[in-house]
C-alpha atoms as a PDB file:
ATOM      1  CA  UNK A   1    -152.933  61.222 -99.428  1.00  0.00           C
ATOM      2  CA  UNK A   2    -152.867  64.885 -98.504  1.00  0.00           C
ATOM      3  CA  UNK A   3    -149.230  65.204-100.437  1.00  0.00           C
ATOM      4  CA  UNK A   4    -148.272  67.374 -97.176  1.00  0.00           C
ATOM      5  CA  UNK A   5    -146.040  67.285 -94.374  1.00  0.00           C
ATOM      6  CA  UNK A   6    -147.338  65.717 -90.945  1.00  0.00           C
ATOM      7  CA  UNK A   7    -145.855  68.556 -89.440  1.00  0.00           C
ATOM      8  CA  UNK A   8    -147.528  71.049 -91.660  1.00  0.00           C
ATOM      9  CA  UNK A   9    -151.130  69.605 -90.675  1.00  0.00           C
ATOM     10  CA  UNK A  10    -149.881  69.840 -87.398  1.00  0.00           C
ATOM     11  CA  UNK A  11    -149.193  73.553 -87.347  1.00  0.00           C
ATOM     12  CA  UNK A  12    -152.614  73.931 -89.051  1.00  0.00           C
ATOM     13  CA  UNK A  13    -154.466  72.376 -86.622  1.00  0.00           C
ATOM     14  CA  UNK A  14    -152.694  74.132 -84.091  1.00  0.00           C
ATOM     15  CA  UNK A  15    -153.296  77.635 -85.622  1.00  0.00           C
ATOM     16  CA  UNK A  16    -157.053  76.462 -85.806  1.00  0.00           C
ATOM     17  CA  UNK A  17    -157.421  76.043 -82.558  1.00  0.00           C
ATOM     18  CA  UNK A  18    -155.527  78.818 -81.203  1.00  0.00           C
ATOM     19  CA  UNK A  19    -157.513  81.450 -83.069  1.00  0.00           C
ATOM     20  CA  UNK A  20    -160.977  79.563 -82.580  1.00  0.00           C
ATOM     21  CA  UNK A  21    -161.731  79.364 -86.188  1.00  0.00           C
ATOM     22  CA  UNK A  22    -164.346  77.309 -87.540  1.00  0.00           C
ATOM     23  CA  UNK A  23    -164.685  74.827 -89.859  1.00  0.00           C
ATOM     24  CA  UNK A  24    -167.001  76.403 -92.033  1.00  0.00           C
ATOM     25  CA  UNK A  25    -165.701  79.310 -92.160  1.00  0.00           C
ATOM     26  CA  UNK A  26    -162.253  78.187 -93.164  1.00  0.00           C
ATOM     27  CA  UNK A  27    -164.375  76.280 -96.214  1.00  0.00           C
ATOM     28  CA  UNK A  28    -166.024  79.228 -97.672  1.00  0.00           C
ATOM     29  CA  UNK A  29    -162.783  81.157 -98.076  1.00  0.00           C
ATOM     30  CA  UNK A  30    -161.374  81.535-101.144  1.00  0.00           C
ATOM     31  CA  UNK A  31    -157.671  80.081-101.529  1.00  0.00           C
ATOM     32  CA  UNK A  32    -155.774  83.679-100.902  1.00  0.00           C
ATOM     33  CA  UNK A  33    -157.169  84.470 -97.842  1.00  0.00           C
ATOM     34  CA  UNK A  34    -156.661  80.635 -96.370  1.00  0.00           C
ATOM     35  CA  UNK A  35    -153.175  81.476 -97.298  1.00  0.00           C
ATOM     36  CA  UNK A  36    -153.078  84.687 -95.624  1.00  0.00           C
ATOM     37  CA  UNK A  37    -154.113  83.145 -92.780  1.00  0.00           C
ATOM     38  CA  UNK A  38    -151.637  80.110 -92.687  1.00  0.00           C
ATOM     39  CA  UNK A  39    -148.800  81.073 -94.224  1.00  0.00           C
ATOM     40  CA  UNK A  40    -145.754  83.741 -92.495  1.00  0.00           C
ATOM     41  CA  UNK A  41    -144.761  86.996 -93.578  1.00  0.00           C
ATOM     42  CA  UNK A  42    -142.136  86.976 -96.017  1.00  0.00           C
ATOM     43  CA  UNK A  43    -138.909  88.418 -94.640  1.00  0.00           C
ATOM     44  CA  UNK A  44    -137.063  90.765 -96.721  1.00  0.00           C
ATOM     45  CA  UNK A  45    -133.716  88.721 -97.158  1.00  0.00           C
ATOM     46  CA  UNK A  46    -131.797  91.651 -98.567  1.00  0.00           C
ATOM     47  CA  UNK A  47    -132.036  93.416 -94.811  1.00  0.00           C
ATOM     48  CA  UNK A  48    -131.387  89.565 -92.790  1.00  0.00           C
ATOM     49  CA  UNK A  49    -128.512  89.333 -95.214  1.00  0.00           C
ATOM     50  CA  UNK A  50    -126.931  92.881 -94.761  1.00  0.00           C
ATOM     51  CA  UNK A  51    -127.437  92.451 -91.250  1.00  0.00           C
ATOM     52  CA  UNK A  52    -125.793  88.893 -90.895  1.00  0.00           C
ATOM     53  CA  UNK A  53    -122.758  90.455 -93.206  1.00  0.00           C
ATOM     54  CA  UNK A  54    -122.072  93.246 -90.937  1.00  0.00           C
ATOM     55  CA  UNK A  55    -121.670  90.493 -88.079  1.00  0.00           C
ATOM     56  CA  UNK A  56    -119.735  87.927 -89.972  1.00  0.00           C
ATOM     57  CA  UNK A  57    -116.364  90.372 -89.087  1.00  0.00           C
ATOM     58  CA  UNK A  58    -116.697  90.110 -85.674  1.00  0.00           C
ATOM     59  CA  UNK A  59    -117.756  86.325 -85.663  1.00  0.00           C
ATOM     60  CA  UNK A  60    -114.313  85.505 -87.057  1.00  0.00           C
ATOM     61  CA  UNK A  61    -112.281  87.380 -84.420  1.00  0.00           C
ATOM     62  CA  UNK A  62    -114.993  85.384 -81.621  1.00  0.00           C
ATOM     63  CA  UNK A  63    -114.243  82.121 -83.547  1.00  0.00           C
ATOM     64  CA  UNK A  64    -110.618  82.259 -82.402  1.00  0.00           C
ATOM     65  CA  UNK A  65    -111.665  82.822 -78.549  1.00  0.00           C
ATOM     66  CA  UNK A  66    -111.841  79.684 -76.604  1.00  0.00           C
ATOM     67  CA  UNK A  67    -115.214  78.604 -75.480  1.00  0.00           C
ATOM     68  CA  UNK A  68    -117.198  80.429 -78.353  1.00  0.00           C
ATOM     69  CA  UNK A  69    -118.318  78.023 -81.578  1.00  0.00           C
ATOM     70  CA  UNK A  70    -120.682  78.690 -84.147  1.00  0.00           C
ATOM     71  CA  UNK A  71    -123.240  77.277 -82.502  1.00  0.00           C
ATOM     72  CA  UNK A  72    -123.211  79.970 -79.489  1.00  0.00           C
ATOM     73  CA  UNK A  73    -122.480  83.130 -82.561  1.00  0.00           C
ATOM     74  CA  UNK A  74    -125.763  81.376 -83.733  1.00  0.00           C
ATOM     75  CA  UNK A  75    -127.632  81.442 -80.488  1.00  0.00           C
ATOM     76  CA  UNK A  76    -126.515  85.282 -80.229  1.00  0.00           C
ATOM     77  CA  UNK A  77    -127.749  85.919 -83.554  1.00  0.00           C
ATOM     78  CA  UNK A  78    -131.011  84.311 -83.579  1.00  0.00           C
ATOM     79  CA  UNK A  79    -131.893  85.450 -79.754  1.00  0.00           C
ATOM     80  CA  UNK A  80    -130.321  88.957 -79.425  1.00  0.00           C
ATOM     81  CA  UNK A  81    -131.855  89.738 -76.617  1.00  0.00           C
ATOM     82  CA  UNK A  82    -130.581  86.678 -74.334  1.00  0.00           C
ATOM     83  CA  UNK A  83    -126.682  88.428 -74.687  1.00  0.00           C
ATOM     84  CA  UNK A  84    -127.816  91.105 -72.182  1.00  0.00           C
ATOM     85  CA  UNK A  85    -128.759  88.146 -69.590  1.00  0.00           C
ATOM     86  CA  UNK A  86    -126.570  86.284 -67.349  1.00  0.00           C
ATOM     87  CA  UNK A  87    -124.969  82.863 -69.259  1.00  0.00           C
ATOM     88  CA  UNK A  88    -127.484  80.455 -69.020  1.00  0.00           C
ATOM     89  CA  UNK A  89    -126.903  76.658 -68.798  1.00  0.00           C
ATOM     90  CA  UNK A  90    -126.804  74.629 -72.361  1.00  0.00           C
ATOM     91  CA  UNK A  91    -129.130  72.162 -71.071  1.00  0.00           C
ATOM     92  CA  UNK A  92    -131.404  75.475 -70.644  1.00  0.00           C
ATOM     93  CA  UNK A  93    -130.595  77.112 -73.833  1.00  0.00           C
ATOM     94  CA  UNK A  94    -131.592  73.669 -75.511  1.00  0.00           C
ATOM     95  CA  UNK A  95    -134.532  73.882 -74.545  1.00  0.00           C
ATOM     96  CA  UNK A  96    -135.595  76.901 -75.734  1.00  0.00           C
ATOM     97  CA  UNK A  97    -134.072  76.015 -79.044  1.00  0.00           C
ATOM     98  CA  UNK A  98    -136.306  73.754 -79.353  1.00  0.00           C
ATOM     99  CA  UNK A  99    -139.166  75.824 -78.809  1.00  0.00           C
END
């Protein structure tokens, strides 16, 4: 057993592909650079969390609107550039949740 997730591999293989790396090559890395390769930038959390603070504020005073939840302040938040569109249908913003 690998002792990793299904969906892990999964990613792997799909990063493989997508950037045409070979087999061998992958095996005569050393461990670092494989994980430079397959792993994501770190985000600096202090800036994501100074950011999501300065929003909070105005989240509460949309909360009490009718029609907005948390899940649409999360859809704004996580896809800033969608509030400058038209509303789009949920069926359509599903969607593209889920990627």
């Amino acid at each position: 057993a690998l002792k990793i997730s299904r969906n892990t591999v999964k990613k792997y293989l799909h990063l493989i592909t997508v950037n045409g790396w070979r087999q061998d090559e992958l095996l005569g890395m050393e461990e670092g650079n494989l994980e430079g390769l397959f792993s994501r930038p770190e985000e600096s959390t202090p800036d994501r969390y100074c950011q999501l603070d300065e929003l909070l504020p105005s989240y509460e005073k949309e909360l009490k609107r009718v029609g907005v939840n948390r899940w649409v302040l999360w859809g704004e938040y996580m896809f800033p550039s969608l509030e400058n569109h038209t509303t789009i249908s949920l069926e359509k913003y599903t969607t593209l949740m889920q990627g």
